[in-house]
Protein backbone atom coordinates (compact mmCIF):
# COMPACT_ATOMS: atom_id res chain seq x y z
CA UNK A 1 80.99 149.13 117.49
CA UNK A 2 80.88 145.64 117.23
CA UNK A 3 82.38 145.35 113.46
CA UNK A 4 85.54 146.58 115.04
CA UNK A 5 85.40 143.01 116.89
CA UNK A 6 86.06 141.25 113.37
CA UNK A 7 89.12 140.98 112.92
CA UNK A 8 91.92 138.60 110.56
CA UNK A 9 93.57 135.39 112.37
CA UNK A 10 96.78 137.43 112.09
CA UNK A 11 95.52 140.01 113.98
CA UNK A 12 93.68 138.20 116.31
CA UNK A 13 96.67 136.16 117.04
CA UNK A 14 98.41 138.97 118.13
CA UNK A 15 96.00 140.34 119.90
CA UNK A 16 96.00 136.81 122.14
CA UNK A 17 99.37 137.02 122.65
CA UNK A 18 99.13 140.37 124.29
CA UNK A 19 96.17 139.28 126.67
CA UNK A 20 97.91 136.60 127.66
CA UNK A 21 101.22 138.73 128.28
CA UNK A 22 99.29 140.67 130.67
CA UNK A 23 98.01 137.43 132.48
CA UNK A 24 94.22 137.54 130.93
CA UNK A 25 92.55 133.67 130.27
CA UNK A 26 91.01 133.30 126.48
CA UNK A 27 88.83 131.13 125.63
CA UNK A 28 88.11 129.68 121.79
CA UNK A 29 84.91 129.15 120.33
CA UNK A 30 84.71 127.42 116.92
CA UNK A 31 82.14 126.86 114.42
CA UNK A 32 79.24 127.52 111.58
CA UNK A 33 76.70 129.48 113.46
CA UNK A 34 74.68 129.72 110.53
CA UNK A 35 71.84 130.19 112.61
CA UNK A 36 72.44 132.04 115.48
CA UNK A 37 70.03 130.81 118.12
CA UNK A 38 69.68 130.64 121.72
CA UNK A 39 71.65 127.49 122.22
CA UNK A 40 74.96 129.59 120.80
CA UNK A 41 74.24 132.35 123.32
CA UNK A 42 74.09 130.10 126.46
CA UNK A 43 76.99 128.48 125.51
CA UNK A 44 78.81 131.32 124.78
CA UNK A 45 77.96 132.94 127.79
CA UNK A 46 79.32 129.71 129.68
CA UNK A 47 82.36 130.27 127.67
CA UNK A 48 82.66 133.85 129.32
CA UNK A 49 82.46 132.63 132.26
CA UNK A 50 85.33 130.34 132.01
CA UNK A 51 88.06 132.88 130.61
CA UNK A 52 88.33 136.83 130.65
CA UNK A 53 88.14 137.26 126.84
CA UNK A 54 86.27 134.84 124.48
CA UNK A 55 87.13 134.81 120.47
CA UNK A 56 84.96 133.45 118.19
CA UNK A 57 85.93 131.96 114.78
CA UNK A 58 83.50 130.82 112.16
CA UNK A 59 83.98 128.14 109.26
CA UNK A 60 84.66 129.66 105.66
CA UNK A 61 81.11 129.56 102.91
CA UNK A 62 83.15 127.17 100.99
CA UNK A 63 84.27 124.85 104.04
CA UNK A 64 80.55 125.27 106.14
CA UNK A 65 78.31 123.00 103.80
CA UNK A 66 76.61 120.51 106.16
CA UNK A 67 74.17 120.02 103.33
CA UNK A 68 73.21 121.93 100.10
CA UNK A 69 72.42 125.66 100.00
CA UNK A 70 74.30 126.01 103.33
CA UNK A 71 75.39 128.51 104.90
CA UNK A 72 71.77 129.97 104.63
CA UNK A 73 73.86 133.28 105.55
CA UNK A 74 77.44 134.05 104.34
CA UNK A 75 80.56 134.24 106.53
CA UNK A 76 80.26 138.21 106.77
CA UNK A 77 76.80 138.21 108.04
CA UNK A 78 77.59 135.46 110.39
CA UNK A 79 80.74 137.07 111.76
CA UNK A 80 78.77 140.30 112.32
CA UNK A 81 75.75 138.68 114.33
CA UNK A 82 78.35 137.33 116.60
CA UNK A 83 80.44 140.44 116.96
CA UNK A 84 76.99 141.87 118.14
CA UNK A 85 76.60 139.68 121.50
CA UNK A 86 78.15 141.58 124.71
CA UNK A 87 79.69 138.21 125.94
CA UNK A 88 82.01 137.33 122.41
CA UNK A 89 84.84 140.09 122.44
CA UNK A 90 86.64 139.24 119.03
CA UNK A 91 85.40 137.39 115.77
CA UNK A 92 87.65 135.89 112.64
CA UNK A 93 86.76 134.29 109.92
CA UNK A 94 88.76 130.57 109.29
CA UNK A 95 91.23 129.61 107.06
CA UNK A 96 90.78 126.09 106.89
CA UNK A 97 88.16 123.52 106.56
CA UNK A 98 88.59 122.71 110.66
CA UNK A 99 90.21 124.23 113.70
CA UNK A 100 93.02 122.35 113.73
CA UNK A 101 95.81 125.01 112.18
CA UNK A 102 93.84 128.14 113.85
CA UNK A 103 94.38 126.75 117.35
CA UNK A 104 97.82 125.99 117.10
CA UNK A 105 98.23 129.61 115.65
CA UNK A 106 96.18 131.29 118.19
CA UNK A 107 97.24 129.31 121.20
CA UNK A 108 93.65 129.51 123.15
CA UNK A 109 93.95 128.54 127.26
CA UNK A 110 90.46 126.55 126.44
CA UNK A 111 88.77 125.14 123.67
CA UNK A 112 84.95 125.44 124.58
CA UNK A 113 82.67 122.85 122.69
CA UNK A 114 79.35 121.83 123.26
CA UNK A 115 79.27 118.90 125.62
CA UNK A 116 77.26 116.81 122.70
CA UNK A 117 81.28 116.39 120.75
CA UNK A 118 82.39 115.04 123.93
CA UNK A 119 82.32 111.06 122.35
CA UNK A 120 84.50 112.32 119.50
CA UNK A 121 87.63 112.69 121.81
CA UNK A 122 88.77 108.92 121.10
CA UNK A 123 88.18 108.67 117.63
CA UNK A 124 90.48 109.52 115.56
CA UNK A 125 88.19 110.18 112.72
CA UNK A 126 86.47 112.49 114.14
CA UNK A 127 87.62 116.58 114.33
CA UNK A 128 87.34 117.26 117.71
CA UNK A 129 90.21 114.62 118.20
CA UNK A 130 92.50 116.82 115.96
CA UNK A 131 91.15 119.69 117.55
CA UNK A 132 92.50 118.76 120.74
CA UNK A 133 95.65 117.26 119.80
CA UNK A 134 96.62 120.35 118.61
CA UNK A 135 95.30 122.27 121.36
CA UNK A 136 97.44 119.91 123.64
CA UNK A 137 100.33 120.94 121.86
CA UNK A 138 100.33 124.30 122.54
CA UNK A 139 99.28 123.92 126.17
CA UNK A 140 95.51 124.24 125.97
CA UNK A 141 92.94 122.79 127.84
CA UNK A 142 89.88 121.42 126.07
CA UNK A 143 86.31 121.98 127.76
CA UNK A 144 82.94 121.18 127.35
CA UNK A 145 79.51 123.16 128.24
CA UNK A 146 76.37 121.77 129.45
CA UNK A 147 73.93 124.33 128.17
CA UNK A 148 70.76 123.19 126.87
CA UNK A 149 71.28 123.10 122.73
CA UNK A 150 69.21 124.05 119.53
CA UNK A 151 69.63 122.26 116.68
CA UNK A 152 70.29 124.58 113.96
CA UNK A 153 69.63 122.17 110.85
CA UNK A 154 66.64 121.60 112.42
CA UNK A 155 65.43 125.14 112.74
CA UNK A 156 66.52 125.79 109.21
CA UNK A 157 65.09 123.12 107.78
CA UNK A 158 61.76 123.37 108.91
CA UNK A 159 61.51 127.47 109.41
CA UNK A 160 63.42 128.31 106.42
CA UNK A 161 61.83 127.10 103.29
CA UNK A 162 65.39 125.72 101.48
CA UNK A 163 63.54 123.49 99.31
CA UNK A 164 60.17 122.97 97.58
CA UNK A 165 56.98 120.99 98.87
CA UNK A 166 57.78 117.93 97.00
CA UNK A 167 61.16 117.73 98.31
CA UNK A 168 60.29 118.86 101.64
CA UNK A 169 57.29 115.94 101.71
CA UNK A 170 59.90 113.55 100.36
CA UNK A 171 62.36 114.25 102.85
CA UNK A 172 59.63 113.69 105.72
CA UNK A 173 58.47 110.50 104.15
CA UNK A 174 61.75 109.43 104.53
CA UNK A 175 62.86 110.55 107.70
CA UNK A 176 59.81 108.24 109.21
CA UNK A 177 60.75 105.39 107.59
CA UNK A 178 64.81 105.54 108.01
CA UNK A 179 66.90 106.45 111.11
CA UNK A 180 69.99 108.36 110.85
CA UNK A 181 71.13 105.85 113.10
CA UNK A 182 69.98 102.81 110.51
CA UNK A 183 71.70 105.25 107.58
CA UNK A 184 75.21 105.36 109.44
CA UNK A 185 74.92 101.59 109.96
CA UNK A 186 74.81 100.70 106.07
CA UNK A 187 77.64 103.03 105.50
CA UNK A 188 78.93 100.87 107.83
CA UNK A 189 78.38 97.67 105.82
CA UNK A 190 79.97 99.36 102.83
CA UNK A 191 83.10 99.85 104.87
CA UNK A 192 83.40 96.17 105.35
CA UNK A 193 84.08 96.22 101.23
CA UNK A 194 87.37 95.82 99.23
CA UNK A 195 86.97 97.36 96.35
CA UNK A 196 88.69 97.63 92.65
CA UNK A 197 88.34 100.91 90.23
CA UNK A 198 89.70 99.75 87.02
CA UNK A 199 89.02 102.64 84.58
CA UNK A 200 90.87 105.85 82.64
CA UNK A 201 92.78 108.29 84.62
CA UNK A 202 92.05 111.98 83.63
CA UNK A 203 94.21 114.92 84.80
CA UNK A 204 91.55 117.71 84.36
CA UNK A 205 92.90 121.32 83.90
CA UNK A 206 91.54 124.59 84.82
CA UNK A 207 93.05 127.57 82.94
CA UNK A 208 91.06 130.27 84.17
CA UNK A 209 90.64 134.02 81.98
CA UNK A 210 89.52 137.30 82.13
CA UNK A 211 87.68 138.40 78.81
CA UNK A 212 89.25 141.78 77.44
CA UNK A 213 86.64 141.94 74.38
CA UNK A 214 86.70 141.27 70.88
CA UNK A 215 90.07 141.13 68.77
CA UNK A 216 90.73 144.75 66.51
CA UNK A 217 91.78 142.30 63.62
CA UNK A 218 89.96 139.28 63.53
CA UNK A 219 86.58 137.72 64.61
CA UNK A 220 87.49 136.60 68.07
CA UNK A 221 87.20 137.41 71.69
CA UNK A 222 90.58 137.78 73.53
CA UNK A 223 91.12 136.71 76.68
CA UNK A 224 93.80 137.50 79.37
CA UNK A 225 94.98 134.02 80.90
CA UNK A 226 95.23 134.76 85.01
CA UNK A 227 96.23 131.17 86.64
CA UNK A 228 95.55 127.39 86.40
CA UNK A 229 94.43 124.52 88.22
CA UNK A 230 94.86 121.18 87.68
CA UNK A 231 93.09 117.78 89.44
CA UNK A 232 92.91 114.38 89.67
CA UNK A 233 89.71 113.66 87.33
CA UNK A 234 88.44 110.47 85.67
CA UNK A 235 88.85 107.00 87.53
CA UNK A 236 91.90 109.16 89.98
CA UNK A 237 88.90 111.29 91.53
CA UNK A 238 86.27 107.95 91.96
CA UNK A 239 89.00 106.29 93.50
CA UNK A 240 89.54 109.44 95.85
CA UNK A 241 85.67 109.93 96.64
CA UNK A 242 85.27 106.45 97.62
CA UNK A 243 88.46 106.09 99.84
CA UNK A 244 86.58 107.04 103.00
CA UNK A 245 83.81 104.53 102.16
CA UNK A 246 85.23 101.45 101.26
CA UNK A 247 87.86 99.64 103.80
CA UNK A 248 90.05 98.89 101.32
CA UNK A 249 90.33 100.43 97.35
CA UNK A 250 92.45 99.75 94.80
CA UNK A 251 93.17 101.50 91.09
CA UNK A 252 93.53 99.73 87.75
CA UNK A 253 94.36 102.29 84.87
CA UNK A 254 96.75 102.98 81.83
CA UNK A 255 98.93 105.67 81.49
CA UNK A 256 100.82 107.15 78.76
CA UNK A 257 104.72 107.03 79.06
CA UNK A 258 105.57 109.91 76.93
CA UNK A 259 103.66 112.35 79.32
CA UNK A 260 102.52 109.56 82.41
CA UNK A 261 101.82 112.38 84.98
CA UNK A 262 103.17 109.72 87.52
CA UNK A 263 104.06 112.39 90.10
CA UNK A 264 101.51 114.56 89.74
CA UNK A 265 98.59 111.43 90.55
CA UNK A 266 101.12 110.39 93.35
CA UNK A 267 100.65 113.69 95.02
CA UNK A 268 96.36 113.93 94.56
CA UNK A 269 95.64 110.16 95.11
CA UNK A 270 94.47 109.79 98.39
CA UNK A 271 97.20 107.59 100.77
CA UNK A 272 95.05 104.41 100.78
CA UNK A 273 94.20 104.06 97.70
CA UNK A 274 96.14 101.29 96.24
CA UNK A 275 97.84 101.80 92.43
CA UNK A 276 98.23 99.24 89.78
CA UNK A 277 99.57 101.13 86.91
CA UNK A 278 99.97 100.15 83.03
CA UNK A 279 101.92 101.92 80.24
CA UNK A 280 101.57 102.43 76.65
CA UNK A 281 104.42 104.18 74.53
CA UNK A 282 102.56 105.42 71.95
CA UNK A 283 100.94 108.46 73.22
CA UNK A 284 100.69 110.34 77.01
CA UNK A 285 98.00 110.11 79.64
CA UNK A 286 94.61 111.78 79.29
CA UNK A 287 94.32 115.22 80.08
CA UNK A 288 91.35 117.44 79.17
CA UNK A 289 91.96 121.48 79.27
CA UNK A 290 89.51 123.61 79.56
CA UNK A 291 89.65 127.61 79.71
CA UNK A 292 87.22 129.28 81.78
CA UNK A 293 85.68 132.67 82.69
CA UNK A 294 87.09 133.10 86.35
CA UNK A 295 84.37 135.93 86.98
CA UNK A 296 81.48 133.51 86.49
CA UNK A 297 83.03 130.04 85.94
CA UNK A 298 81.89 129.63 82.61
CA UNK A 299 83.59 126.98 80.59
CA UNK A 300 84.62 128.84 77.12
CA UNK A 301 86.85 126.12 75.79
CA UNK A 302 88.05 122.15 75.96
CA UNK A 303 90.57 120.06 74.20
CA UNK A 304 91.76 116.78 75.06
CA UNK A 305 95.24 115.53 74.90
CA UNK A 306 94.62 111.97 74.55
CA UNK A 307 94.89 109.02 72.46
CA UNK A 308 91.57 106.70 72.04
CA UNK A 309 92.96 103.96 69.35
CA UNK A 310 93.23 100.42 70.85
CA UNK A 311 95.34 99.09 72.86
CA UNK A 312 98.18 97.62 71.84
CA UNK A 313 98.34 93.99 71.74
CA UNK A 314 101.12 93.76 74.33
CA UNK A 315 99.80 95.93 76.52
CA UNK A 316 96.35 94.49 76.79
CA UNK A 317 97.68 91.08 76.97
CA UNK A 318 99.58 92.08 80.69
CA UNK A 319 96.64 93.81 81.74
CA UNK A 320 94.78 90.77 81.13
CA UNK A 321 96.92 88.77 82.78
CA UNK A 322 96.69 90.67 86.17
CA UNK A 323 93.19 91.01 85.96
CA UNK A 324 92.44 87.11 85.97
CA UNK A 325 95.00 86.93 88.92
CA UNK A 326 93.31 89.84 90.86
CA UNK A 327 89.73 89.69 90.15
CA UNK A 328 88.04 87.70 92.33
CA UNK A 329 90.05 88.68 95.41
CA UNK A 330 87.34 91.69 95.18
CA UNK A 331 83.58 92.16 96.99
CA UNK A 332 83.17 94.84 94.43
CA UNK A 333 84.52 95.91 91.07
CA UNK A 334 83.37 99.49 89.60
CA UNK A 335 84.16 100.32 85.99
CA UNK A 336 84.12 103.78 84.82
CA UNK A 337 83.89 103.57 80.71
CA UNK A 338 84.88 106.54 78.71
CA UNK A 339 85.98 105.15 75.46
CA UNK A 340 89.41 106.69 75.89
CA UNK A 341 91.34 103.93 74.74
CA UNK A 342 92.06 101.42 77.91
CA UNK A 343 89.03 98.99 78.11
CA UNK A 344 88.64 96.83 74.91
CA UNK A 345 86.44 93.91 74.40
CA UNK A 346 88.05 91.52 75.40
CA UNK A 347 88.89 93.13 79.18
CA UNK A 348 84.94 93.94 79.21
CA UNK A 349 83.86 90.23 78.62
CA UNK A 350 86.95 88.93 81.11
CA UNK A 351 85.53 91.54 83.90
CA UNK A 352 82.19 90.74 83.23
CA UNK A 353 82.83 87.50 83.64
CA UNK A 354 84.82 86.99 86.72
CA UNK A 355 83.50 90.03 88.99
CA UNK A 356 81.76 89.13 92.10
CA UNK A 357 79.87 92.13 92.08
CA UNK A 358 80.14 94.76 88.94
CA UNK A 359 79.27 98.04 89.15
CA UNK A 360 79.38 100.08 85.65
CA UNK A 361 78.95 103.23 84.63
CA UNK A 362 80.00 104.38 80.66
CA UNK A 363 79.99 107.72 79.82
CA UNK A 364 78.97 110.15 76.87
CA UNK A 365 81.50 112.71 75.28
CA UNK A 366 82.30 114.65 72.64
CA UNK A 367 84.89 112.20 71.65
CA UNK A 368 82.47 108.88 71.89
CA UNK A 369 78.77 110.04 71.00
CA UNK A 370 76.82 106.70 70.24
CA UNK A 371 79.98 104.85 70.07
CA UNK A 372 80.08 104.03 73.92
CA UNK A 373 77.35 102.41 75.27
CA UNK A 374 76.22 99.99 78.35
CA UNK A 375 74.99 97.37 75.94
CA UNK A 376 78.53 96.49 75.25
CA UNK A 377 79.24 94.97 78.46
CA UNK A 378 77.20 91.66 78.42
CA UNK A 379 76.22 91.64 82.49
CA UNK A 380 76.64 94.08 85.64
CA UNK A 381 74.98 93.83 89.00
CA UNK A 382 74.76 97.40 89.03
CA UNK A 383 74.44 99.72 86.25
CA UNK A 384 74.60 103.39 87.13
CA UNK A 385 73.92 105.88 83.73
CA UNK A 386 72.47 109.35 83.13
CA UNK A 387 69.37 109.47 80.80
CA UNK A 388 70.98 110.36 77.42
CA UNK A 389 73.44 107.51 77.65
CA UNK A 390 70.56 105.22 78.37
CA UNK A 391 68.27 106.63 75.37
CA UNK A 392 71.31 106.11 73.59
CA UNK A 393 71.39 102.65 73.82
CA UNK A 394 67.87 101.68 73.33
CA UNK A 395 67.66 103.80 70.67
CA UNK A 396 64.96 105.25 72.09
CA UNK A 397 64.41 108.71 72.18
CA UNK A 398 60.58 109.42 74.10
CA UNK A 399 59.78 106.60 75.78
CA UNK A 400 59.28 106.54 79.18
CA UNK A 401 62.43 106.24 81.19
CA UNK A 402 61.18 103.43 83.70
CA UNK A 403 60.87 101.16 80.47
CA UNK A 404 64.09 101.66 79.04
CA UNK A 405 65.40 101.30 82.55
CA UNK A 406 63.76 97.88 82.79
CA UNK A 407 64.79 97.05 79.26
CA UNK A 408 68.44 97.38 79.86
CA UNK A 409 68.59 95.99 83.21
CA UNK A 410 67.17 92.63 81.27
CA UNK A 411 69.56 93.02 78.21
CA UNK A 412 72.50 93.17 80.84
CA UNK A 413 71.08 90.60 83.66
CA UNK A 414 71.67 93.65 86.30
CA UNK A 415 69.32 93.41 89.23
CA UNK A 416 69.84 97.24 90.03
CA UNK A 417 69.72 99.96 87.41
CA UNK A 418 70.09 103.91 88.62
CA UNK A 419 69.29 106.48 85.77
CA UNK A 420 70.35 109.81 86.70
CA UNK A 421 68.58 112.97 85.49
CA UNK A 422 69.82 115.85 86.01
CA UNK A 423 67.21 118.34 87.50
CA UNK A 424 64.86 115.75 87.32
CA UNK A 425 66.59 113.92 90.08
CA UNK A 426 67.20 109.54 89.89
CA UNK A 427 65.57 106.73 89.28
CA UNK A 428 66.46 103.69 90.75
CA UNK A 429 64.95 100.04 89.64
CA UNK A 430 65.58 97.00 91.57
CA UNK A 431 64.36 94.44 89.15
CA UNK A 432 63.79 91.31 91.34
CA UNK A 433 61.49 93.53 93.91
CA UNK A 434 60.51 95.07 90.25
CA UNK A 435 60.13 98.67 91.95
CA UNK A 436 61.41 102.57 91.20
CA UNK A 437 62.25 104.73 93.12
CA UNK A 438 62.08 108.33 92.31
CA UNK A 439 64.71 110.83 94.08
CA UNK A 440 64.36 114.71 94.05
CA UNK A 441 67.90 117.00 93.49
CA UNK A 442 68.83 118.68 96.51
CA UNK A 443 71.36 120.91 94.68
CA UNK A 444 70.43 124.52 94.46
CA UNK A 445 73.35 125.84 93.70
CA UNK A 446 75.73 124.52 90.94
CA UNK A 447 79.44 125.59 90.61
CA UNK A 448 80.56 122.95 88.41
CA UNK A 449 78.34 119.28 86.96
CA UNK A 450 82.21 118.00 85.94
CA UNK A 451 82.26 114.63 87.94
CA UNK A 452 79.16 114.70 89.66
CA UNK A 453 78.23 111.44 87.59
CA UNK A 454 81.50 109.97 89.03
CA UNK A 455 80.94 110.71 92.62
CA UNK A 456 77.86 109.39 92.14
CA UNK A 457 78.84 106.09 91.12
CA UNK A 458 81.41 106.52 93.39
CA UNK A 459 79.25 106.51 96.89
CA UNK A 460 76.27 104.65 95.53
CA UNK A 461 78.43 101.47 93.86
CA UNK A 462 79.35 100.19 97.69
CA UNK A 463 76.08 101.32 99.03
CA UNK A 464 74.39 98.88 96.54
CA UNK A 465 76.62 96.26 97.02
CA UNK A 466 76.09 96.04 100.57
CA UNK A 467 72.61 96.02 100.42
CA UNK A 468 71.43 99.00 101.80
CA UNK A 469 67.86 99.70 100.98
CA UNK A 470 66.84 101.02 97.37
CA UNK A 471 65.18 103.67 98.29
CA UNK A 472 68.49 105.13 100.15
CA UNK A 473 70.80 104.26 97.33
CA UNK A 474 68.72 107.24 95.50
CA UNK A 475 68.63 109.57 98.33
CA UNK A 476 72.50 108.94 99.26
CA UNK A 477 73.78 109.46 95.60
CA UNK A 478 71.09 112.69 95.08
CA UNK A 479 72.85 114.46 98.15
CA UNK A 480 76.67 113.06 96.80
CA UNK A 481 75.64 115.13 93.43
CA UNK A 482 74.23 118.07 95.24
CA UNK A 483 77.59 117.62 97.92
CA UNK A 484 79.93 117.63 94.27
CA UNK A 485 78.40 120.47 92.22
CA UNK A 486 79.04 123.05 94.62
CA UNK A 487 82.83 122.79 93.63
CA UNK A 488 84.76 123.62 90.80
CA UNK A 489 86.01 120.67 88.97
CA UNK A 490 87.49 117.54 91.02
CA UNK A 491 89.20 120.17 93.51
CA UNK A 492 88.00 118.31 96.37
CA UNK A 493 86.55 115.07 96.82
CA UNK A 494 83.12 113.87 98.60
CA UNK A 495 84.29 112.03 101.77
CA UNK A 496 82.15 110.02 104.34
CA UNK A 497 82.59 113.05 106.89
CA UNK A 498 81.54 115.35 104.48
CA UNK A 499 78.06 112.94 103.68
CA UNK A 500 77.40 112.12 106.56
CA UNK A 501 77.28 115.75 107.89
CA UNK A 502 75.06 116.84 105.44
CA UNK A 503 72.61 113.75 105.93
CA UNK A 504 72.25 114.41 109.23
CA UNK A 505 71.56 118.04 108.69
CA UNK A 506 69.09 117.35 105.96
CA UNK A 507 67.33 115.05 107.71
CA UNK A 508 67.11 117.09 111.51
């Protein structure tokens, strides 16, 4: 039967040890297959020929999202329909987000790829270069098939209907008018950016439950804690998203000396992101705990362990000081604003001032309703808020959102305002060609909104300030979000691979 094909890496490891013992060739086949279409088959089959056993391993659900709603079928389904063809003889299902640890621990004689990854072999940003580095260093031999190919993003998006009419007609429109190729090239131009984060550092924590029921003696429901979770939230995980799009980044932030969580951002920052670090002694750095339902993921709880007076005089005086000596040695400066305590007045106007480009996005909480809003920073190039905050500060609560868009990106002399809506999607205004631009959500399946607004700003900041097109800014920051909610919290950050993967899948 072929379900007894399926078998655990640890198994199937030992099962290629023993086929090689008795002097049998195996070759390794690795990837989504979320379609399984004739293009797998022939290459498969050409796999078959090569070796005298093939095994097949297939990419995790939560690794194999090469856009939103992806897989279209889950890793057990997947695993079966290729455990089904006469030419695969095992299947596992992957550990890790890419090959790299499963061939050094199965130890294939070939790596078979499709002959269309063959450019990726010197560049070092790319996975097939991994790939066969480690397949080098376990004696492997890496080769490609020339079998006609299927695209399976394109089958799925235009067989399978993933998204609604609108979205589907928007998603033509702008396939005709932009080429993946023109896409990748802005990204491009954003890479050419150094850029400065100077905002609060948040360690977010997950403690995850298991509800037992209500308490015998009081008015409560008891839950059983079962493990925790902690990540690098805040300004830590918009430095981290936009690492991979920006040649060079750099962190501004205050932490709290009695608690500073030094080590802990040391180990989640990403290596080139640079760290300028400031200290007050009168409290500890920022972290927000929430307790959640691990069954569903629903948030139950929150408290923050933080301390949102002013800064002390001292304090903001040195960070004052480096910011007039660092400043303009930037293309782009992002601010992320949650009222938390760091960014007082007189920082703002100094920023504001003496950024070449400013990006700035201030957030709504629990701990700053109508206290925090983008009116308080007197300009910005680019101004990147969700609809409440910008009702908020135009005091306007049913007007139409275009207006208020227009009104604040007067009031703050910013050429590009994005409004962010939710299920409504974005909309973008570029006030000196004085047109929107409306964006659909892409995301139909949410895990998690905490930091979507961050990665947002986070891809879309650089994109802006390296001019690519408006209508782009929308679409690229609309599949970030939809990239971002389908993980918990800030486990995991949106990296250019990661985009650009999904782009080109949406857009096949």
């Amino acid at each position: 039967m072929s379900i007894e094909k399926i078998k655990t890496l640890e198994e199937l490891s030992l099962i290629v040890q023993d086929l090689k013992l008795s002097g049998k060739k195996v070759a390794h086949c690795h990837g989504v297959f979320d379609l399984l279409h004739l293009g797998h088959i022939k290459h498969l089959e050409a796999a078959k020929k090569l070796a005298d056993v093939v095994i097949v391993t297939i990419t995790q659900d939560q690794y194999a999202k090469k856009a939103p709603g992806r897989p279209v079928f889950n890793e057990n389904l997947r695993a079966e329909a290729l455990a089904s063809l006469q030419c695969v003889d095992y299947v596992a299902i992957n550990q890790w987000s890419n090959a790299v640890e499963t061939i050094k621990k199965l130890k294939p004689d070939f790596y078979v790829k499709n002959s269309e990854y063959r450019s990726g072999l010197t560049d070092p940003n790319r996975g097939i270069f991994k790939e066969n580095e480690a397949l080098q260093s376990v004696g492997g031999e890496i080769h490609f098939t020339e079998e006609v190919t299927f695209s399976s993003s394109h089958l799925i998006n235009n067989y399978f209907n993933s998204y609604s009419g609108p979205v589907r007609e928007y998603l033509e429109g702008l396939k005709n008018k932009h080429s993946l190729e023109f896409i990748k090239e802005k990204f491009k131009d954003a890479k050419k950016l150094k850029a400065l984060i100077i905002g609060e550092a948040v360690i977010d924590e997950y403690h995850f439950c298991r509800p037992l029921g209500k308490s015998g003696k009081e008015n409560l429901v008891v839950m059983k804690y079962t493990h925790e979770e902690s990540y690098a939230g805040g300004a830590l995980a918009l430095a981290n998203h936009m690492s991979t799009f920006c040649g060079e980044v750099d962190l501004i932030t205050c932490l709290g000396s009695t608690d500073s969580k030094t080590d802990f951002i040391a180990r989640n920052l990403k290596p080139n992101v640079g760290t300028k670090f400031f200290y007050r002694d009168d409290t500890q750095s920022i972290v927000k705990r929430r307790f959640v339902d691990e069954a569903f993921l629903n948030k139950l709880f929150e408290i923050y362990y933080f301390d949102d007076s002013a800064l002390p005089t001292e304090v903001s005086e040195q960070i004052k000081s480096y910011l007039e000596s660092v400043l303009s040695n930037y293309d782009l400066v992002v601010v992320l604003d949650y009222a938390h305590g760091f960014l007082n007045q007189e920082l703002i106007d100094l920023i504001c001032q003496k950024a070449k480009f400013l990006a700035v996005n201030t957030q709504t909480n629990s701990a700053n309703f109508g206290y925090n809003l983008i009116t308080k920073y007197p300009r910005a190039d680019y101004v990147c808020i969700d609809e409440q905050e910008l009702r908020l500060a135009t005091h306007q609560k049913f007007e139409e959102v275009e207006k208020l868009a227009r009104i604040i990106s007067e009031k703050l002399s910013a050429r590009f305002t994005m409004v962010t809506r939710g299920h409504h999607g974005s909309l973008f205004f570029d006030k000196e060609e004085n047109i929107f631009h409306t964006t659909p959500i892409f995301s139909n399946k949410v895990v998690d909104r905490v930091g979507a607004g961050d990665a947002f700003l986070a891809i879309t900041a650089p994109c802006v300030a390296a001019g690519m097109p408006a209508d782009l800014v929308g679409f690229v920051g609309n599949m970030t979000g939809a990239l971002k909610v389908q993980t918990i919290g800030n486990k995991t950050s949106v990296d250019y691979d990661s985009l650009s993967k999904s782009i080109t899948a949406i857009l096949k």
